[in-house]
PDB file of N, CA and C in Angstrom:
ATOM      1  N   UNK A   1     -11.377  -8.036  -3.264  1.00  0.00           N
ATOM      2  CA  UNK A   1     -10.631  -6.864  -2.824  1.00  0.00           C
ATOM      3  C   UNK A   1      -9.326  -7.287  -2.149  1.00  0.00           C
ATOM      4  N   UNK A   2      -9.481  -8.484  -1.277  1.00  0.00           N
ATOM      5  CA  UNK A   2      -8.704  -8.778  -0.762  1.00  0.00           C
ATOM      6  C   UNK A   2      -7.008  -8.905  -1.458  1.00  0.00           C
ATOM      7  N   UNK A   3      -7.287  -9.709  -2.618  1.00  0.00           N
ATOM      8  CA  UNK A   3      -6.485 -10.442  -4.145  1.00  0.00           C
ATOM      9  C   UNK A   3      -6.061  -8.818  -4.955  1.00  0.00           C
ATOM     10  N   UNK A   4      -6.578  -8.416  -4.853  1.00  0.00           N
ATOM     11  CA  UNK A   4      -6.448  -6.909  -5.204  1.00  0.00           C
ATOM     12  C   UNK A   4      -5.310  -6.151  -4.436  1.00  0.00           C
ATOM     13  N   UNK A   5      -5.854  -6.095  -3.205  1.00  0.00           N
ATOM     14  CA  UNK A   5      -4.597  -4.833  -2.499  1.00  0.00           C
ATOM     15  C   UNK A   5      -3.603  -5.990  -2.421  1.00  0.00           C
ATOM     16  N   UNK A   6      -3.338  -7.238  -2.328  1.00  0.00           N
ATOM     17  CA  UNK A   6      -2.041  -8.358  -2.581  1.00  0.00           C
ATOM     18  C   UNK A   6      -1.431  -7.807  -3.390  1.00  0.00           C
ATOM     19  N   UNK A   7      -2.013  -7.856  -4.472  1.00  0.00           N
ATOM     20  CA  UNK A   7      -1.348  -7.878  -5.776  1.00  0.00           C
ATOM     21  C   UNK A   7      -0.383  -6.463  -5.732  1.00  0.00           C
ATOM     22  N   UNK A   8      -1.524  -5.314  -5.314  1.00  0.00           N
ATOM     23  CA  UNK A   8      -0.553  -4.205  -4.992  1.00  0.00           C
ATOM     24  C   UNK A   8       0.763  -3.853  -4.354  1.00  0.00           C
ATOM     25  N   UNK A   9       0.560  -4.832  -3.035  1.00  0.00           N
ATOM     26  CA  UNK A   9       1.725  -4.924  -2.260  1.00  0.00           C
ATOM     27  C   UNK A   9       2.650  -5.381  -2.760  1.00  0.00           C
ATOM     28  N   UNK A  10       2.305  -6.640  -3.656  1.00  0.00           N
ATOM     29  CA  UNK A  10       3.515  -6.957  -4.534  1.00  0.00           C
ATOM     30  C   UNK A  10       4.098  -5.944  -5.175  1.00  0.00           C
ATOM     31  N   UNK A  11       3.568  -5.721  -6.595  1.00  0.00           N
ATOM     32  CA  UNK A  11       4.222  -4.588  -7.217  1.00  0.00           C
ATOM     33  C   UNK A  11       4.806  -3.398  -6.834  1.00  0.00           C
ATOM     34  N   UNK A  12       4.297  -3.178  -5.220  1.00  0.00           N
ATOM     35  CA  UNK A  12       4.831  -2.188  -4.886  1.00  0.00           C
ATOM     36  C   UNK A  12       6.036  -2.656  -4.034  1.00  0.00           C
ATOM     37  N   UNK A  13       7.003  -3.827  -3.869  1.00  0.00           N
ATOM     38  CA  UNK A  13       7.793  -4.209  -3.649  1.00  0.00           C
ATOM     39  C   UNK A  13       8.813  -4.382  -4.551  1.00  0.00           C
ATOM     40  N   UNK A  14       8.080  -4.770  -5.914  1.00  0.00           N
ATOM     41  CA  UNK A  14       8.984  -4.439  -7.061  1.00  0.00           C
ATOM     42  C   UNK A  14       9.542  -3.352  -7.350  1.00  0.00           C
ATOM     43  N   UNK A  15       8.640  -2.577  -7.878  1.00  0.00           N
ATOM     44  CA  UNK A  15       9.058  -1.434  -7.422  1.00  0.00           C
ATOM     45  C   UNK A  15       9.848  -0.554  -7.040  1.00  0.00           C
ATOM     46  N   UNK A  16       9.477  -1.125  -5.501  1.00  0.00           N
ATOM     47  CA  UNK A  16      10.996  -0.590  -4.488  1.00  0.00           C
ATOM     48  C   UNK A  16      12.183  -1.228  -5.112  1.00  0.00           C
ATOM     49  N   UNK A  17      12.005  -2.754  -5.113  1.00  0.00           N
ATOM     50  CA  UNK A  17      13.230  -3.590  -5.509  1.00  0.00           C
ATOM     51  C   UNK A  17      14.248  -2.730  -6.901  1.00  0.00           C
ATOM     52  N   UNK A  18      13.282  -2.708  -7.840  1.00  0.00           N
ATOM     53  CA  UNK A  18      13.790  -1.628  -8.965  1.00  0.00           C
ATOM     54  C   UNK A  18      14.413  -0.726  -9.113  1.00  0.00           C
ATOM     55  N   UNK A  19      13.489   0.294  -8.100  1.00  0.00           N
ATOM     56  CA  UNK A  19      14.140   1.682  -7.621  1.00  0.00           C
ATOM     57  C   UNK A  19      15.509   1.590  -6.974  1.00  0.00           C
ATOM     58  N   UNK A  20      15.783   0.483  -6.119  1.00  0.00           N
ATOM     59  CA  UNK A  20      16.467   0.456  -5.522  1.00  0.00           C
ATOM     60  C   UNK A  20      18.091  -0.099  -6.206  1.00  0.00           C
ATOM     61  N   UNK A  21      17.237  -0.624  -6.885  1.00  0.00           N
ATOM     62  CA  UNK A  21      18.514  -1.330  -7.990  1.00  0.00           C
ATOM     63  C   UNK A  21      19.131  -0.145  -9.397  1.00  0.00           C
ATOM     64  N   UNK A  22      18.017   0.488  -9.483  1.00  0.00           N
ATOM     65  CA  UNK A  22      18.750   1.790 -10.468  1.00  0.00           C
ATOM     66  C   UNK A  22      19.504   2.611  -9.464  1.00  0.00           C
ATOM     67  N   UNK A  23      18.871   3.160  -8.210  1.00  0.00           N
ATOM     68  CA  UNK A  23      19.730   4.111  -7.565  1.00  0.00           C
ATOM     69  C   UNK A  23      21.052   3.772  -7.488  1.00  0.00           C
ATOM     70  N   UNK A  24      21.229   2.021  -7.427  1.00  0.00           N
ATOM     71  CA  UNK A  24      22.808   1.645  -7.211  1.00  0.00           C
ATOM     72  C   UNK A  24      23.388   1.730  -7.943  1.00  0.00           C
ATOM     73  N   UNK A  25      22.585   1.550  -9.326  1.00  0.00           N
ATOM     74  CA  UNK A  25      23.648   1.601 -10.705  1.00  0.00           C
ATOM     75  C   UNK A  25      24.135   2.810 -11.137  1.00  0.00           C
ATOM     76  N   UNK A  26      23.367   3.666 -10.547  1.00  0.00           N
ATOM     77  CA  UNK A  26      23.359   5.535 -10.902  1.00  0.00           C
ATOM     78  C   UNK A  26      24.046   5.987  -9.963  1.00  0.00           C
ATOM     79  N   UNK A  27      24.533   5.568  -8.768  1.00  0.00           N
ATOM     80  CA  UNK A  27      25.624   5.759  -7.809  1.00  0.00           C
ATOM     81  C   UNK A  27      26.644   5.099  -8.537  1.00  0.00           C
ATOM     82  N   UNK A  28      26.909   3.786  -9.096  1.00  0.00           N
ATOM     83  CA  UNK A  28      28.270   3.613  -9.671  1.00  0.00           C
ATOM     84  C   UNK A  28      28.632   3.739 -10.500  1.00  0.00           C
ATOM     85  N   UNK A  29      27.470   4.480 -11.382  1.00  0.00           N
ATOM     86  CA  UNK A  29      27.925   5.593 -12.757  1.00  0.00           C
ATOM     87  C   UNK A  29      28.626   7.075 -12.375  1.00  0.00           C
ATOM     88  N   UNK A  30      28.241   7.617 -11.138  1.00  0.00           N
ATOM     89  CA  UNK A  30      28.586   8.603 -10.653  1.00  0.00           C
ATOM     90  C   UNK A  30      29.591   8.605 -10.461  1.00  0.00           C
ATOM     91  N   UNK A  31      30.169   7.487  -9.761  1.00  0.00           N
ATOM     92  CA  UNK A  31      31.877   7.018  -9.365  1.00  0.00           C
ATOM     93  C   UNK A  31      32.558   6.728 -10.535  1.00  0.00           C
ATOM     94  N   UNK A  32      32.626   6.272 -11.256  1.00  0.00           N
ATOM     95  CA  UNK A  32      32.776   6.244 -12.954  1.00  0.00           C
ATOM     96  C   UNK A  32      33.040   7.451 -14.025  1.00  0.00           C
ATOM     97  N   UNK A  33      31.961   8.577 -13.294  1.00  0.00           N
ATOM     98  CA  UNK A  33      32.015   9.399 -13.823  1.00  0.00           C
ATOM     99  C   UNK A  33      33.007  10.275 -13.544  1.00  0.00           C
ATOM    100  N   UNK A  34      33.549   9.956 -11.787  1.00  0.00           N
ATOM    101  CA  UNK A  34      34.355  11.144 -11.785  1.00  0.00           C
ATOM    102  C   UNK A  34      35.705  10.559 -11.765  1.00  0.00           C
ATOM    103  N   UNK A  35      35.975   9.840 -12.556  1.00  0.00           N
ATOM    104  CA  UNK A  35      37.523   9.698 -13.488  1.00  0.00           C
ATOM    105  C   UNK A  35      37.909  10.401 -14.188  1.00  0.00           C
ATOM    106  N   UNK A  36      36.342  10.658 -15.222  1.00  0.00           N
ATOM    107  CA  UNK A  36      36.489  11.993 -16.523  1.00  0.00           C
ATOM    108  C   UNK A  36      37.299  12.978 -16.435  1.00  0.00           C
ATOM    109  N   UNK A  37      37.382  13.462 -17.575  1.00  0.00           N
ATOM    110  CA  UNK A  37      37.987  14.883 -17.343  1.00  0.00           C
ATOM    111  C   UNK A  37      37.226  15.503 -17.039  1.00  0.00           C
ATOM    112  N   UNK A  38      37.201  17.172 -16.481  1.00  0.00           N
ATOM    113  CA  UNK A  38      36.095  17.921 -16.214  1.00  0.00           C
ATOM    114  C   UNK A  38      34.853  18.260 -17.532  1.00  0.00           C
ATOM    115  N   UNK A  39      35.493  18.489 -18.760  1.00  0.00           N
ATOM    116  CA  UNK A  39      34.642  18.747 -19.784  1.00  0.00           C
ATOM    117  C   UNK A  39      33.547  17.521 -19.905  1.00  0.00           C
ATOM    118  N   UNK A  40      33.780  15.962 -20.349  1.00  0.00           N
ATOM    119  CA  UNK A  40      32.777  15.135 -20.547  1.00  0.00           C
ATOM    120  C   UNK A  40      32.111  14.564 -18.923  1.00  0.00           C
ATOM    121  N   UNK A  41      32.741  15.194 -18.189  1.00  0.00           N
ATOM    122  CA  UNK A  41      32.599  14.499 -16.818  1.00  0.00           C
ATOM    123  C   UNK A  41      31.084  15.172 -16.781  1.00  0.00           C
ATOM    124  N   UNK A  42      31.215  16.528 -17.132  1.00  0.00           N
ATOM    125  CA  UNK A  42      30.767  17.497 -16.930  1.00  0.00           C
ATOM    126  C   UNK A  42      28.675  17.364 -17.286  1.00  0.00           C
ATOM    127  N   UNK A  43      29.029  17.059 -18.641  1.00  0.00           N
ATOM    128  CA  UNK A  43      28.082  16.521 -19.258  1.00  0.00           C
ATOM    129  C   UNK A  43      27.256  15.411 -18.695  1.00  0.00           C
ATOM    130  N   UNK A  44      27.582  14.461 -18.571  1.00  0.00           N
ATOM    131  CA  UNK A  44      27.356  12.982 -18.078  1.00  0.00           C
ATOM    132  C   UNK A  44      26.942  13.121 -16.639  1.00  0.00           C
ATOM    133  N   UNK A  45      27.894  13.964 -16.382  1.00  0.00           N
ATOM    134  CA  UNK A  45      27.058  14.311 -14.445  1.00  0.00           C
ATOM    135  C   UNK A  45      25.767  14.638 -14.804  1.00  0.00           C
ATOM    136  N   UNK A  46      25.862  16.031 -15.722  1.00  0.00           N
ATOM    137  CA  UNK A  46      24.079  16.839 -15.642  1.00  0.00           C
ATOM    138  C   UNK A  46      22.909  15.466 -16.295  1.00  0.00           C
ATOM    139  N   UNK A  47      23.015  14.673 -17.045  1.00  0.00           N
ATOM    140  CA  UNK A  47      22.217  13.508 -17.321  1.00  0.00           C
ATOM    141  C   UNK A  47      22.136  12.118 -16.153  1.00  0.00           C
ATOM    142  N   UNK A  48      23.560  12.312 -15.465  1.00  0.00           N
ATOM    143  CA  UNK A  48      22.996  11.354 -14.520  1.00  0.00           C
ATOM    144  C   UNK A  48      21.864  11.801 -13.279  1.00  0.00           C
ATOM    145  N   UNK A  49      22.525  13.149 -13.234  1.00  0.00           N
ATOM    146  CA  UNK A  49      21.360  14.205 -11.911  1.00  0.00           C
ATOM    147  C   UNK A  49      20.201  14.248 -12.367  1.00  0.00           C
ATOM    148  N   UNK A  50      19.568  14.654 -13.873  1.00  0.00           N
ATOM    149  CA  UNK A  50      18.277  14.267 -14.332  1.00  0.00           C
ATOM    150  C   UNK A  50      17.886  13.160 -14.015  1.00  0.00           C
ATOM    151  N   UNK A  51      18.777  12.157 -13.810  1.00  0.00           N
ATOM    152  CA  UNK A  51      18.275  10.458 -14.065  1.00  0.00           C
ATOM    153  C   UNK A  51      18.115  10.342 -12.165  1.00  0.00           C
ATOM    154  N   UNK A  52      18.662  10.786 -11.279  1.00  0.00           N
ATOM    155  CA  UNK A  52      18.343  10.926 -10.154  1.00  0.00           C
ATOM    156  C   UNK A  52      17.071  11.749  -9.734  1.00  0.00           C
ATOM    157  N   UNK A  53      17.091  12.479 -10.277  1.00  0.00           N
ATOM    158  CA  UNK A  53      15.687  12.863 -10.209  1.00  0.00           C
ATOM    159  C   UNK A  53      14.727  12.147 -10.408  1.00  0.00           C
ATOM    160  N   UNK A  54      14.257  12.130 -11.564  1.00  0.00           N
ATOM    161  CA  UNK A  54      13.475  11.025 -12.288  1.00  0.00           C
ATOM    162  C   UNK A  54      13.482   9.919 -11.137  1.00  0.00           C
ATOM    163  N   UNK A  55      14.593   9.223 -10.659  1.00  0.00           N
ATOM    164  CA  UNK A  55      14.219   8.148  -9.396  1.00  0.00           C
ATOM    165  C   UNK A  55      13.811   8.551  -8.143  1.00  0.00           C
ATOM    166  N   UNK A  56      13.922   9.892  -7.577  1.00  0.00           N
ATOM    167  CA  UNK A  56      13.469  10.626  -6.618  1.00  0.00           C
ATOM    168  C   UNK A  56      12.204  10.865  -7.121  1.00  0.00           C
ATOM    169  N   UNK A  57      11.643  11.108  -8.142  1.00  0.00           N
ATOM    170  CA  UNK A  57      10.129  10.848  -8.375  1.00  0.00           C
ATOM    171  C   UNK A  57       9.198   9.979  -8.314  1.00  0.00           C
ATOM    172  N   UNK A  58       9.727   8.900  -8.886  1.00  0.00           N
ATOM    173  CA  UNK A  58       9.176   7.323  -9.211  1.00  0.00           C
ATOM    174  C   UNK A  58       9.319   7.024  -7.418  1.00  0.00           C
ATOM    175  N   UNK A  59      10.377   7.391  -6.757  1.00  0.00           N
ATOM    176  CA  UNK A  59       9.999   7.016  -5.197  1.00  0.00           C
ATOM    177  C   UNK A  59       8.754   7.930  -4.495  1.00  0.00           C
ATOM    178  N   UNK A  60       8.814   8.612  -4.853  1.00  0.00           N
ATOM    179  CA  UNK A  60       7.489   9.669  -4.369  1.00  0.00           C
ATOM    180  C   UNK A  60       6.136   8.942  -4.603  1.00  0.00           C
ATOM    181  N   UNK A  61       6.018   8.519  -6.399  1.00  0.00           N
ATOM    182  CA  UNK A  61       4.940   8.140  -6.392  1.00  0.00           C
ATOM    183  C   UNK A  61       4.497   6.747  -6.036  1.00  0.00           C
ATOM    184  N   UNK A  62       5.473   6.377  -5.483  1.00  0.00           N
ATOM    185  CA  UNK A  62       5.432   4.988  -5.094  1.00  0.00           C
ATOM    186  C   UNK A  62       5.046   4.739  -3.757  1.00  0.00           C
ATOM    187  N   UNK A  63       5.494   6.321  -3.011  1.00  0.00           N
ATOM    188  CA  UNK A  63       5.291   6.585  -1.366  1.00  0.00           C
ATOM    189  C   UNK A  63       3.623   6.571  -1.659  1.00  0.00           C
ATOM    190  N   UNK A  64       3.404   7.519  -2.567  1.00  0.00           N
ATOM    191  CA  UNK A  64       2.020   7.991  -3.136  1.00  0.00           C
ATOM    192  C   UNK A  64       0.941   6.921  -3.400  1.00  0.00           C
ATOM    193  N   UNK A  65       1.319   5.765  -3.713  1.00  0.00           N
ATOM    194  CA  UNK A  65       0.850   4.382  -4.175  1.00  0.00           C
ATOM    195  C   UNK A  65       0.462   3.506  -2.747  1.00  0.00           C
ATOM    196  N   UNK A  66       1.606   3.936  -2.421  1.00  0.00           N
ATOM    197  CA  UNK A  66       1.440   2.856  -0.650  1.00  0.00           C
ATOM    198  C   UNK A  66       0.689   3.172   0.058  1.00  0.00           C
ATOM    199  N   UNK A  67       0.956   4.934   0.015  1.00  0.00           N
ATOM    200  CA  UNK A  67      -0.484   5.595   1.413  1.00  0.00           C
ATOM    201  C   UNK A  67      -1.724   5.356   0.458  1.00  0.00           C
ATOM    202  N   UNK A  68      -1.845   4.982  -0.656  1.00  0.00           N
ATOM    203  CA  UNK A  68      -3.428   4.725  -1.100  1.00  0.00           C
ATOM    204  C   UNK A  68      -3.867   3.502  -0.965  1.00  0.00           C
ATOM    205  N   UNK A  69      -3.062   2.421  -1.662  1.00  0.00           N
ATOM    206  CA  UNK A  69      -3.148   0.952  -1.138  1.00  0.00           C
ATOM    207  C   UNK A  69      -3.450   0.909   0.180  1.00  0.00           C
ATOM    208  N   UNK A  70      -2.823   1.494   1.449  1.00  0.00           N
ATOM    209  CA  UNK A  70      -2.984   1.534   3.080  1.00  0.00           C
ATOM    210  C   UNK A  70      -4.357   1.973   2.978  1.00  0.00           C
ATOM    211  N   UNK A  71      -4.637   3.013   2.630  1.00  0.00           N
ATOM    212  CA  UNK A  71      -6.217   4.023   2.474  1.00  0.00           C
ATOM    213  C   UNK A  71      -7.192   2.798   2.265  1.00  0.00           C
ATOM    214  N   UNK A  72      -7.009   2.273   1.033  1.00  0.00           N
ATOM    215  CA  UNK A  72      -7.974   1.133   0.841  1.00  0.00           C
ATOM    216  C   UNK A  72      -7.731   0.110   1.318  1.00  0.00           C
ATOM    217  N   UNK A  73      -6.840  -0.152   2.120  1.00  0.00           N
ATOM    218  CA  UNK A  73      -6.795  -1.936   3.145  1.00  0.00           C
ATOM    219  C   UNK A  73      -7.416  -1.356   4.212  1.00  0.00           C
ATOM    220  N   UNK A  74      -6.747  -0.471   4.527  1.00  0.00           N
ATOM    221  CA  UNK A  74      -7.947   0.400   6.054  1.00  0.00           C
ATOM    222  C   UNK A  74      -9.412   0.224   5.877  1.00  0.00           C
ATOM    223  N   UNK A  75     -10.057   0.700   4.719  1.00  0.00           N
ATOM    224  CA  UNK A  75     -11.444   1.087   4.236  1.00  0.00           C
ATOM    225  C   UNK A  75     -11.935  -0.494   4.399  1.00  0.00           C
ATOM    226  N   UNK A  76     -11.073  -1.667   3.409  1.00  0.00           N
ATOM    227  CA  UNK A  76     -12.258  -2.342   3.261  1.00  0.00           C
ATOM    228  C   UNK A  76     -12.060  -3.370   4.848  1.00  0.00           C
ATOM    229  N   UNK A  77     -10.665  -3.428   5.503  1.00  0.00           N
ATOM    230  CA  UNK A  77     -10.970  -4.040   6.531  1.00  0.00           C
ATOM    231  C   UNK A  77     -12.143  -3.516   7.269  1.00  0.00           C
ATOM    232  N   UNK A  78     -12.517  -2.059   7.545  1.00  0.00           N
ATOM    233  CA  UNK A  78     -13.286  -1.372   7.814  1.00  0.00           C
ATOM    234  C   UNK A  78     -14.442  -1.768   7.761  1.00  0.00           C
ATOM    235  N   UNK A  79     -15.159  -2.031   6.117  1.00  0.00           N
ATOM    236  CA  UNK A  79     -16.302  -2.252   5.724  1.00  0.00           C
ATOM    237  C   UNK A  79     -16.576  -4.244   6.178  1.00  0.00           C
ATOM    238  N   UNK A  80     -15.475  -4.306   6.634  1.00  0.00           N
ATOM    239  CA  UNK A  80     -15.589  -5.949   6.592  1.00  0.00           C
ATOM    240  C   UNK A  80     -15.910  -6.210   8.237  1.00  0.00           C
ATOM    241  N   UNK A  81     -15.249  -5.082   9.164  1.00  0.00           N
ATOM    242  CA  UNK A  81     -16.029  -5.249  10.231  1.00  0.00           C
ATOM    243  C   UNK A  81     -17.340  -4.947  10.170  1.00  0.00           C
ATOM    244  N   UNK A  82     -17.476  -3.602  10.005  1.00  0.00           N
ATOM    245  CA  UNK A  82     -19.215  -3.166   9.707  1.00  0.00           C
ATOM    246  C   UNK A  82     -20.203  -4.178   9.377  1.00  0.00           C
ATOM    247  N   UNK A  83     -19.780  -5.391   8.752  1.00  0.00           N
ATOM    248  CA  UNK A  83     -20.482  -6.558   7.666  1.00  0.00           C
ATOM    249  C   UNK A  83     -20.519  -7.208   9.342  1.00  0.00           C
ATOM    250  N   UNK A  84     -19.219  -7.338   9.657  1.00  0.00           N
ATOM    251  CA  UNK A  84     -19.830  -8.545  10.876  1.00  0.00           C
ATOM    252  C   UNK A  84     -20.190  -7.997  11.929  1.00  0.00           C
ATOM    253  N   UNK A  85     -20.088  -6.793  12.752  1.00  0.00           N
ATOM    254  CA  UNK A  85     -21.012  -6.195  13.364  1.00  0.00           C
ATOM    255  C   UNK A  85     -22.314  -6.335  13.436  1.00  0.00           C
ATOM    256  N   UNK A  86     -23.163  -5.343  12.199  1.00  0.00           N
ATOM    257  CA  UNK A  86     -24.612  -5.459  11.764  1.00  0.00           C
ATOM    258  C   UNK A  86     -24.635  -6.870  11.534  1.00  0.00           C
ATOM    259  N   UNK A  87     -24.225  -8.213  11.081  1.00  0.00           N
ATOM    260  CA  UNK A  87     -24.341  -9.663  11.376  1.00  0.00           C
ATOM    261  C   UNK A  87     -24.627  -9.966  12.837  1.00  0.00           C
ATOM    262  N   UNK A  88     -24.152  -9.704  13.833  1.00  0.00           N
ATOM    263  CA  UNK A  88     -23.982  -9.600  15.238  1.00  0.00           C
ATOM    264  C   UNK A  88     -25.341  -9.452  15.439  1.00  0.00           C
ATOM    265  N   UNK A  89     -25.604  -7.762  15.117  1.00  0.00           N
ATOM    266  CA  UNK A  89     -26.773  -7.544  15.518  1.00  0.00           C
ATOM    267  C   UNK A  89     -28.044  -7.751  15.418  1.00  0.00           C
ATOM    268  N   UNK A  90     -27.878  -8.305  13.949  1.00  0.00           N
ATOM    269  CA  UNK A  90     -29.057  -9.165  13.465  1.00  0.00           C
ATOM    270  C   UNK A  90     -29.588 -10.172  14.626  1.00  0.00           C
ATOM    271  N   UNK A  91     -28.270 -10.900  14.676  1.00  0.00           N
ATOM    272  CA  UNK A  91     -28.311 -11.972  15.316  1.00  0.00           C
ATOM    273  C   UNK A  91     -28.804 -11.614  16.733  1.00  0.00           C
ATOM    274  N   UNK A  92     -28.547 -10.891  17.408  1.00  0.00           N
ATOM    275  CA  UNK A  92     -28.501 -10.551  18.719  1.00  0.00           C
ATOM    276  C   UNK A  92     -30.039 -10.102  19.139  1.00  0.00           C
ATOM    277  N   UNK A  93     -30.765  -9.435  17.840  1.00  0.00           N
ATOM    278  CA  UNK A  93     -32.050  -8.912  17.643  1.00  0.00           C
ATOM    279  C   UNK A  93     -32.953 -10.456  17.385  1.00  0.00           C
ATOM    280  N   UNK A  94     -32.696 -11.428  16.626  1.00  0.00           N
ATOM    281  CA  UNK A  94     -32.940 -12.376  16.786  1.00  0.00           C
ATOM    282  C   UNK A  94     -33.159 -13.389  17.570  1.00  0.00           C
ATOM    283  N   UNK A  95     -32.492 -12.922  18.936  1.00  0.00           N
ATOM    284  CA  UNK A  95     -32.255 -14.064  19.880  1.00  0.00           C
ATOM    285  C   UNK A  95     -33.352 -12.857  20.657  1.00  0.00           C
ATOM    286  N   UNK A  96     -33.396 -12.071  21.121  1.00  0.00           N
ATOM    287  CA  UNK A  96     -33.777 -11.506  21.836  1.00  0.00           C
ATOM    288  C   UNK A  96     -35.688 -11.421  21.679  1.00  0.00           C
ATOM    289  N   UNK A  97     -35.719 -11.570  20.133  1.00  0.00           N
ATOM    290  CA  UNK A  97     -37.272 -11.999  19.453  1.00  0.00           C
ATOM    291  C   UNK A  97     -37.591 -13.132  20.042  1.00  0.00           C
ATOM    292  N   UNK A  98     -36.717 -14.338  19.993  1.00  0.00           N
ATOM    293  CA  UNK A  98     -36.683 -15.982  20.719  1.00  0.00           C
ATOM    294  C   UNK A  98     -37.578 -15.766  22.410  1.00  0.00           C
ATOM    295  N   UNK A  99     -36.238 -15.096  22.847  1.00  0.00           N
ATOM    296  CA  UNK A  99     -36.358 -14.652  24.322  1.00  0.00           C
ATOM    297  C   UNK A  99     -37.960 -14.162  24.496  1.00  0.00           C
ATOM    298  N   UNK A 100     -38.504 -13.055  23.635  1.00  0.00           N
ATOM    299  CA  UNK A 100     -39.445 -12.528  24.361  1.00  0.00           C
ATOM    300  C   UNK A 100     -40.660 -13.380  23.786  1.00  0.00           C
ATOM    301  N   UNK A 101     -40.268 -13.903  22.278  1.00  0.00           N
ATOM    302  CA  UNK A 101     -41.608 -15.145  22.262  1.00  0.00           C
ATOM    303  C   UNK A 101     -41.650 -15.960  23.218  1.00  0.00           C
ATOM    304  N   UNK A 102     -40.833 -16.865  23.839  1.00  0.00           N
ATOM    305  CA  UNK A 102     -40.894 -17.472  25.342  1.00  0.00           C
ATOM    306  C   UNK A 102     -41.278 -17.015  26.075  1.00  0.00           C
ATOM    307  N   UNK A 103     -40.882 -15.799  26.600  1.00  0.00           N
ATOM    308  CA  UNK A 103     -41.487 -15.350  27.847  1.00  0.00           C
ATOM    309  C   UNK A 103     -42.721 -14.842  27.557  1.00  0.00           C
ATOM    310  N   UNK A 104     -43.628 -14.866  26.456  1.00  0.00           N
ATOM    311  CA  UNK A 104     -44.687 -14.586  26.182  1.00  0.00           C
ATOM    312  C   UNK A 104     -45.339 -15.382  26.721  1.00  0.00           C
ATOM    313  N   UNK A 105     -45.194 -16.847  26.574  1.00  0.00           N
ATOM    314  CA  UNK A 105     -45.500 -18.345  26.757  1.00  0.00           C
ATOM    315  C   UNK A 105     -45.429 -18.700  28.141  1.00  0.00           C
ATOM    316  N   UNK A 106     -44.326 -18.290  28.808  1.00  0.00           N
ATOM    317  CA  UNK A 106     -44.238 -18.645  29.644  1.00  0.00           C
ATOM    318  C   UNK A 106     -42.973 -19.658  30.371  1.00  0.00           C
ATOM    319  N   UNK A 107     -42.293 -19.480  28.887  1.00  0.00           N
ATOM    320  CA  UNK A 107     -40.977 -20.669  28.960  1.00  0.00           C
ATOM    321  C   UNK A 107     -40.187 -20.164  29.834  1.00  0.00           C
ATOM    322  N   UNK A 108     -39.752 -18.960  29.305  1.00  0.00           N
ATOM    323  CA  UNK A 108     -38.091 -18.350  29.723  1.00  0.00           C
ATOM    324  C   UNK A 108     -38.696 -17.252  30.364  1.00  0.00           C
ATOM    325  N   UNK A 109     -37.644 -16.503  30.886  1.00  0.00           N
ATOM    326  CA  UNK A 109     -37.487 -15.556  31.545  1.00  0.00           C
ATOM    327  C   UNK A 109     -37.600 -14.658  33.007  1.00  0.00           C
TER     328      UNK A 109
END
């Protein structure tokens, strides 16, 4: 699990890295764009604003990706205390069996 949510964090750095690298190129298409005349400018704007969108999405689901990856690093750190806890207590129930076989005897206590 551990190798698992890694791997996630990675890709979800890519990702960002990606996202982040189209938004720039789609900002200096925008600047590009407004040299045009108004007629083709015109055009090319409404496909670059789709194409901003589209990256305002892919960031959403990427926000969407992270709070789940977080969800499941929470959970299994979670389940990984629980593991050494009830270990604890085993143990602790164990010693305490020790303890009262001795003082049965007469050793301890």
């Amino acid at each position: 699990m551990d190798a698992l949510i890694a791997e996630a964090d990675k890709v979800a750095v890519k990702v960002h890295t990606a996202l982040a690298e189209a938004q720039t190129f789609v900002a200096k298409k925008l600047i590009e764009v407004a040299r045009f005349t108004e007629g083709p400018a015109k055009a090319v704007r409404e496909e670059v604003d789709m194409l901003q969108k589209r990256l305002e999405e892919g960031r959403e689901r990427l926000q969407q990706f992270k709070a789940g990856t977080a969800d499941r690093k929470r959970a299994h750190l979670l389940q990984e205390v629980e593991a050494k806890v009830a270990a604890g207590e085993i143990e602790v129930q164990r010693m305490q069996e020790a303890v009262n076989a001795l003082s049965s005897i007469g050793i301890a206590g």
